[in-house]
Protein backbone atom coordinates (compact mmCIF):
# COMPACT_ATOMS: atom_id res chain seq x y z
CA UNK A 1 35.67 14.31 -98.22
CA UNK A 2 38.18 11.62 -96.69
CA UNK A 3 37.36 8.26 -98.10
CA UNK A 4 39.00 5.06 -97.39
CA UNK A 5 38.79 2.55 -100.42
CA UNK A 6 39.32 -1.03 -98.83
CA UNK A 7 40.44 -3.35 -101.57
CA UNK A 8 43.21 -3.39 -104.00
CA UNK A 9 41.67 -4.93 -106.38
CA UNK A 10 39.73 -3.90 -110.19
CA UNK A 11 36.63 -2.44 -108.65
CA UNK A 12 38.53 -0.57 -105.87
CA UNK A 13 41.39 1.03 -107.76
CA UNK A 14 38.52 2.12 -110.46
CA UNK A 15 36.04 3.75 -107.44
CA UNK A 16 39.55 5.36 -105.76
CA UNK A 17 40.53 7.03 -108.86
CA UNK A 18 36.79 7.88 -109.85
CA UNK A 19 36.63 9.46 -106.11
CA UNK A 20 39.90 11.62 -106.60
CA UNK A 21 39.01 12.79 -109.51
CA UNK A 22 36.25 14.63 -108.25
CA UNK A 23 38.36 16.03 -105.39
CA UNK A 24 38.02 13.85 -102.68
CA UNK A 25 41.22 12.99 -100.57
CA UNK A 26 41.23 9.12 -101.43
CA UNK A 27 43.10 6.51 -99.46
CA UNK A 28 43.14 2.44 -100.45
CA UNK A 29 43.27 0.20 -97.72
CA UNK A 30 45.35 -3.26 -97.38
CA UNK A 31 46.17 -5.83 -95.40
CA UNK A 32 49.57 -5.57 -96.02
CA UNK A 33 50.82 -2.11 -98.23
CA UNK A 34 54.64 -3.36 -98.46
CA UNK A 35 53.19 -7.19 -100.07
CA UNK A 36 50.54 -5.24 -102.29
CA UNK A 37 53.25 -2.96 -103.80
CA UNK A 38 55.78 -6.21 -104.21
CA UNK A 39 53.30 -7.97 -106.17
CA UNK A 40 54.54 -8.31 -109.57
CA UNK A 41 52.21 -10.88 -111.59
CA UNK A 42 48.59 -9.66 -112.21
CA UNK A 43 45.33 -10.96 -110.36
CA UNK A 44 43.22 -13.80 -112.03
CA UNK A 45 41.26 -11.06 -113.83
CA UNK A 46 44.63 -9.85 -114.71
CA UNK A 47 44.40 -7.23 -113.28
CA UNK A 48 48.22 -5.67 -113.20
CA UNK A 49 50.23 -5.33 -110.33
CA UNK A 50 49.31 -2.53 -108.02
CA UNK A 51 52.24 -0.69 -108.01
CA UNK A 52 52.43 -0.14 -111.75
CA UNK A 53 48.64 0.87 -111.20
CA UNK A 54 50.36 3.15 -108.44
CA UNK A 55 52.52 5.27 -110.70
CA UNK A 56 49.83 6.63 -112.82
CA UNK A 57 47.32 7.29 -109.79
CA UNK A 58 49.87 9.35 -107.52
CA UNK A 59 46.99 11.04 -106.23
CA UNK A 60 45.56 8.08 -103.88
CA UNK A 61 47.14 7.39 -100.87
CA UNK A 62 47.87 3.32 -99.61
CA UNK A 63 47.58 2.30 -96.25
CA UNK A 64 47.19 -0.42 -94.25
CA UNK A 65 42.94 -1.30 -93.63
CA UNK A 66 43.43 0.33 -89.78
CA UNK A 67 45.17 3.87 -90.94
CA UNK A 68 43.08 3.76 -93.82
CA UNK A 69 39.97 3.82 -92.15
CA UNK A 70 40.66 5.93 -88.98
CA UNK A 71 41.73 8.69 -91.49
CA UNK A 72 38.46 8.43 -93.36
CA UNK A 73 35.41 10.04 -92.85
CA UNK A 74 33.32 7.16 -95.46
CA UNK A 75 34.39 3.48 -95.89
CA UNK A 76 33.92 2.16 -99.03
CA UNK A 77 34.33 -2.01 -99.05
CA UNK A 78 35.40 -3.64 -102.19
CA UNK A 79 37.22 -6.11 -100.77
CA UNK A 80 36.33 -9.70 -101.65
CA UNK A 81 33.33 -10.53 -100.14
CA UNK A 82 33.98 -13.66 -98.60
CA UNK A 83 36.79 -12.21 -96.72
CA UNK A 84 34.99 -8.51 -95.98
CA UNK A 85 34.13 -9.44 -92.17
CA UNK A 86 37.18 -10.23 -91.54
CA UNK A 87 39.18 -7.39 -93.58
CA UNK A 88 36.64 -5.26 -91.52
CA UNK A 89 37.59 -6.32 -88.64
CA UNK A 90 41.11 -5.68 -89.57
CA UNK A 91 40.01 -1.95 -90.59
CA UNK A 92 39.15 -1.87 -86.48
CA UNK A 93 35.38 -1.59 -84.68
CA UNK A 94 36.50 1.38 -82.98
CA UNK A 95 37.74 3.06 -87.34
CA UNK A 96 35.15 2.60 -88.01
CA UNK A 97 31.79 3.64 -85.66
CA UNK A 98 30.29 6.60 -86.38
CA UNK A 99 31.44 6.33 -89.93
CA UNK A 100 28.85 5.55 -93.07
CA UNK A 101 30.44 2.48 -94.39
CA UNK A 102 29.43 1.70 -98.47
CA UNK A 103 29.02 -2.17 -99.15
CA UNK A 104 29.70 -3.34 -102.46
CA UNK A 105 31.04 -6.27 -101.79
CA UNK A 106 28.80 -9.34 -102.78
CA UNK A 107 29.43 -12.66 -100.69
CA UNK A 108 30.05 -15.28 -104.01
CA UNK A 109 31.53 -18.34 -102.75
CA UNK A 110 33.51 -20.01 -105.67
CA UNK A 111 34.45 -23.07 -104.00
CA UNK A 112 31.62 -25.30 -105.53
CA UNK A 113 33.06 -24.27 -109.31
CA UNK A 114 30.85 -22.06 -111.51
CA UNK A 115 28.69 -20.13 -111.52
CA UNK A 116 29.71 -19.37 -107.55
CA UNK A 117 26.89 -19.35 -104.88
CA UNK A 118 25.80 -16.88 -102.76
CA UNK A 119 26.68 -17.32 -99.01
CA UNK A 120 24.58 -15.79 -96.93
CA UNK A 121 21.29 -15.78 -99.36
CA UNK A 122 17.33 -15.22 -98.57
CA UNK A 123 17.34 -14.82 -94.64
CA UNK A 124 20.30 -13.24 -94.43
CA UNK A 125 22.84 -10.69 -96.37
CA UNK A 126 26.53 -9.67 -96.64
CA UNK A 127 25.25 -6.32 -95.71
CA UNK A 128 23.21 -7.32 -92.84
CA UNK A 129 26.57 -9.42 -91.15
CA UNK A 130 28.45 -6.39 -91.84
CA UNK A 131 26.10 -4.18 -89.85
CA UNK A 132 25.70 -6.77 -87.52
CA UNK A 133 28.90 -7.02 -87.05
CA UNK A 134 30.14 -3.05 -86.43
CA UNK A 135 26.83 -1.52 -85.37
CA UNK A 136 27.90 1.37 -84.48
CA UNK A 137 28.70 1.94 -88.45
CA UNK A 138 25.90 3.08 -90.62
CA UNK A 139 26.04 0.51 -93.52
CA UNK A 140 24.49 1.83 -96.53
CA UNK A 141 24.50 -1.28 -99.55
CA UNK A 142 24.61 -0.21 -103.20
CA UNK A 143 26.26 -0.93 -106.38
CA UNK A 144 26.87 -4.14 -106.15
CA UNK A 145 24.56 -4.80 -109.04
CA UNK A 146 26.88 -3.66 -111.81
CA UNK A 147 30.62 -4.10 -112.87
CA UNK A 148 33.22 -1.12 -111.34
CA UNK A 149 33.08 0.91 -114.91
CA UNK A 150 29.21 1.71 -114.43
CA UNK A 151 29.81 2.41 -110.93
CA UNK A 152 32.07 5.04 -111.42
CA UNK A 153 30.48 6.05 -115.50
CA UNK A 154 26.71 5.06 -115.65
CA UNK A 155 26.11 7.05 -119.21
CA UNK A 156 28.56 4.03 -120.51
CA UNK A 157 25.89 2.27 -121.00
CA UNK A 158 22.18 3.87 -121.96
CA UNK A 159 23.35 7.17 -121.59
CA UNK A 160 22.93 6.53 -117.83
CA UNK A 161 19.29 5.63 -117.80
CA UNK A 162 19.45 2.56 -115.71
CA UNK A 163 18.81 1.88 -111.71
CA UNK A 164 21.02 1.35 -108.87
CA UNK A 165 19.27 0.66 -105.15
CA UNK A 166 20.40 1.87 -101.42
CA UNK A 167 19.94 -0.11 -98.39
CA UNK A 168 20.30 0.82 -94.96
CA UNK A 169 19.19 1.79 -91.48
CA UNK A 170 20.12 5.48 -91.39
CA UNK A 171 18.50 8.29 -93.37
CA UNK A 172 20.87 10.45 -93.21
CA UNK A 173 23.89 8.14 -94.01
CA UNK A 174 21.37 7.06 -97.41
CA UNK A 175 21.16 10.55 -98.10
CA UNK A 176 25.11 11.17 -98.21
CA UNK A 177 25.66 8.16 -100.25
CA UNK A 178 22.60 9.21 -102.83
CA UNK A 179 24.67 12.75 -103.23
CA UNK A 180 27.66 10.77 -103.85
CA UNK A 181 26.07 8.23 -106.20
CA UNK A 182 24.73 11.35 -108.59
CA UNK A 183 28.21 13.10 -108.21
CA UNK A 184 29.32 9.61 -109.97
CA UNK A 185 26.57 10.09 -112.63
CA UNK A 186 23.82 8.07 -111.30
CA UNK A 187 20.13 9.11 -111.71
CA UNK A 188 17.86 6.79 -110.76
CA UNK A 189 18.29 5.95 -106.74
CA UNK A 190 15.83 3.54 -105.20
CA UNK A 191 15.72 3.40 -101.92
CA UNK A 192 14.65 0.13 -100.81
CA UNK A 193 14.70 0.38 -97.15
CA UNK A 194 16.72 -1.38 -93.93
CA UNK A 195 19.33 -3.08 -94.24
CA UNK A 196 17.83 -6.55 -94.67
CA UNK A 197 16.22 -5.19 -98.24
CA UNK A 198 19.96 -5.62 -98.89
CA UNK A 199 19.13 -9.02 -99.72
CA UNK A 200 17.35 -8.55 -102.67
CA UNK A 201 20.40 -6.58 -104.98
CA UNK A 202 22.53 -9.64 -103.57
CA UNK A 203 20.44 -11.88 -104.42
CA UNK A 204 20.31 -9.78 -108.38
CA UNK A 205 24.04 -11.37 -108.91
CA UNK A 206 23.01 -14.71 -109.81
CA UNK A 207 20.94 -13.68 -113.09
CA UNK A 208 23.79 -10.94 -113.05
CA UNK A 209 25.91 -13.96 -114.09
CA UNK A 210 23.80 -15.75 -116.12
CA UNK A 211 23.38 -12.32 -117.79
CA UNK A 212 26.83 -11.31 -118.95
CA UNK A 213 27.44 -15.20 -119.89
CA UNK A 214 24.11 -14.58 -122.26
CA UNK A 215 25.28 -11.14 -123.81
CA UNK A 216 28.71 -11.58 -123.65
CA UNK A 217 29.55 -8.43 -122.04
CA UNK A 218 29.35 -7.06 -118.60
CA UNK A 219 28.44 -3.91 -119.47
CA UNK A 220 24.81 -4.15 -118.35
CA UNK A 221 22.94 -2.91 -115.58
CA UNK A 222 19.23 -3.14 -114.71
CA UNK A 223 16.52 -0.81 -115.36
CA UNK A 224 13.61 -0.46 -113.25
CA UNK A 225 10.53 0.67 -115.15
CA UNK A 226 7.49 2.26 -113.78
């Protein structure tokens, strides 16, 4: 499959090389691909440059978020949520309709200090806007309950056994991102409905927080048991 990555950062480099590994032909999408491969300092995760990331990953393709996406046949967004509207919108309405388009983002506004807030929260979501926003893409909301190494490697952590939930209006574009979530290793899908029952896994990343402040780690993931 043709997938378009959109975000340079941690989480999307991981999910990109994940993606090529199992055979997909994996593009990442930037703003800007001659400023992202000039960067020389790493992120504030420290996260290093992307071009030394580059060099060991010659498999995946860069391109700028419009190329990226009009190539691809699934959008993945790890961009920053905060800023995923309008890197969207940069990716193009017309790259993306018809296409199933993976949120992962999570909308955590910093600028209060920590821990950050959630912006939109309880009558609203990040996946919601986003499908509001492009609706002639079929938004499909998972993973954004877990850091990008259990994304990509669930049996890191409980040999696997832990739960990851899909949002979205359109069976069938639930069902293609299910297949792809147990190609990654993941076993137990929940499907919690439309789109707006993306507000409940959003609204998971404050105790999320909280969480991997308490243990120390963030390699953790919830379990639902019934």
């Amino acid at each position: 499959m043709k997938i378009a990555v959109l975000g340079t950062g941690f989480a999307g480099r991981t999910m990109a090389a994940a993606l090529a590994k199992l055979g997909h032909e994996v593009v990442i999408g930037t703003r800007d691909p001659h400023a992202t491969l000039a960067r020389q300092d790493t992120d504030t995760m420290g996260t290093p440059p992307f071009a030394k990331w580059r060099t060991q990953h010659v498999d995946v393709a860069l391109a700028a978020y419009p190329d990226a996406a009009a190539a691809a046949e699934l959008v993945i967004n790890l961009t920053n949520g905060m800023g995923s509207l309008d890197a969207l919108a940069a990716a193009g309405t017309r790259n993306l309709a018809g296409k199933i388009l993976m949120d992962i983002a999570n909308p955590l506004d910093p600028s209060q200090g920590f821990p950050p807030s959630l912006n939109p929260v309880n009558t609203d979501s990040l996946g919601e806007q986003i499908q509001q926003a492009f609706p002639e893409a079929k938004v499909v909301k998972t993973l954004n309950t877990m850091n990008a190494g259990l994304m990509v490697n669930p049996g890191r952590v409980g040999g696997g056994d832990h739960s990851v939930f899909v949002s979205g209006n359109d069976a069938d574009a639930k069902k293609a991102v299910t297949s792809l979530l147990q190609s990654l290793g993941h076993q137990d899908i929940i499907d919690l409905g439309d789109i707006t029952t993306a507000r409940g896994p959003e609204m998971m990343l404050p105790v999320w927080i909280r969480l991997w402040g308490a243990l120390g780690t963030p390699d953790f993931n919830f379990k639902i048991v019934r």
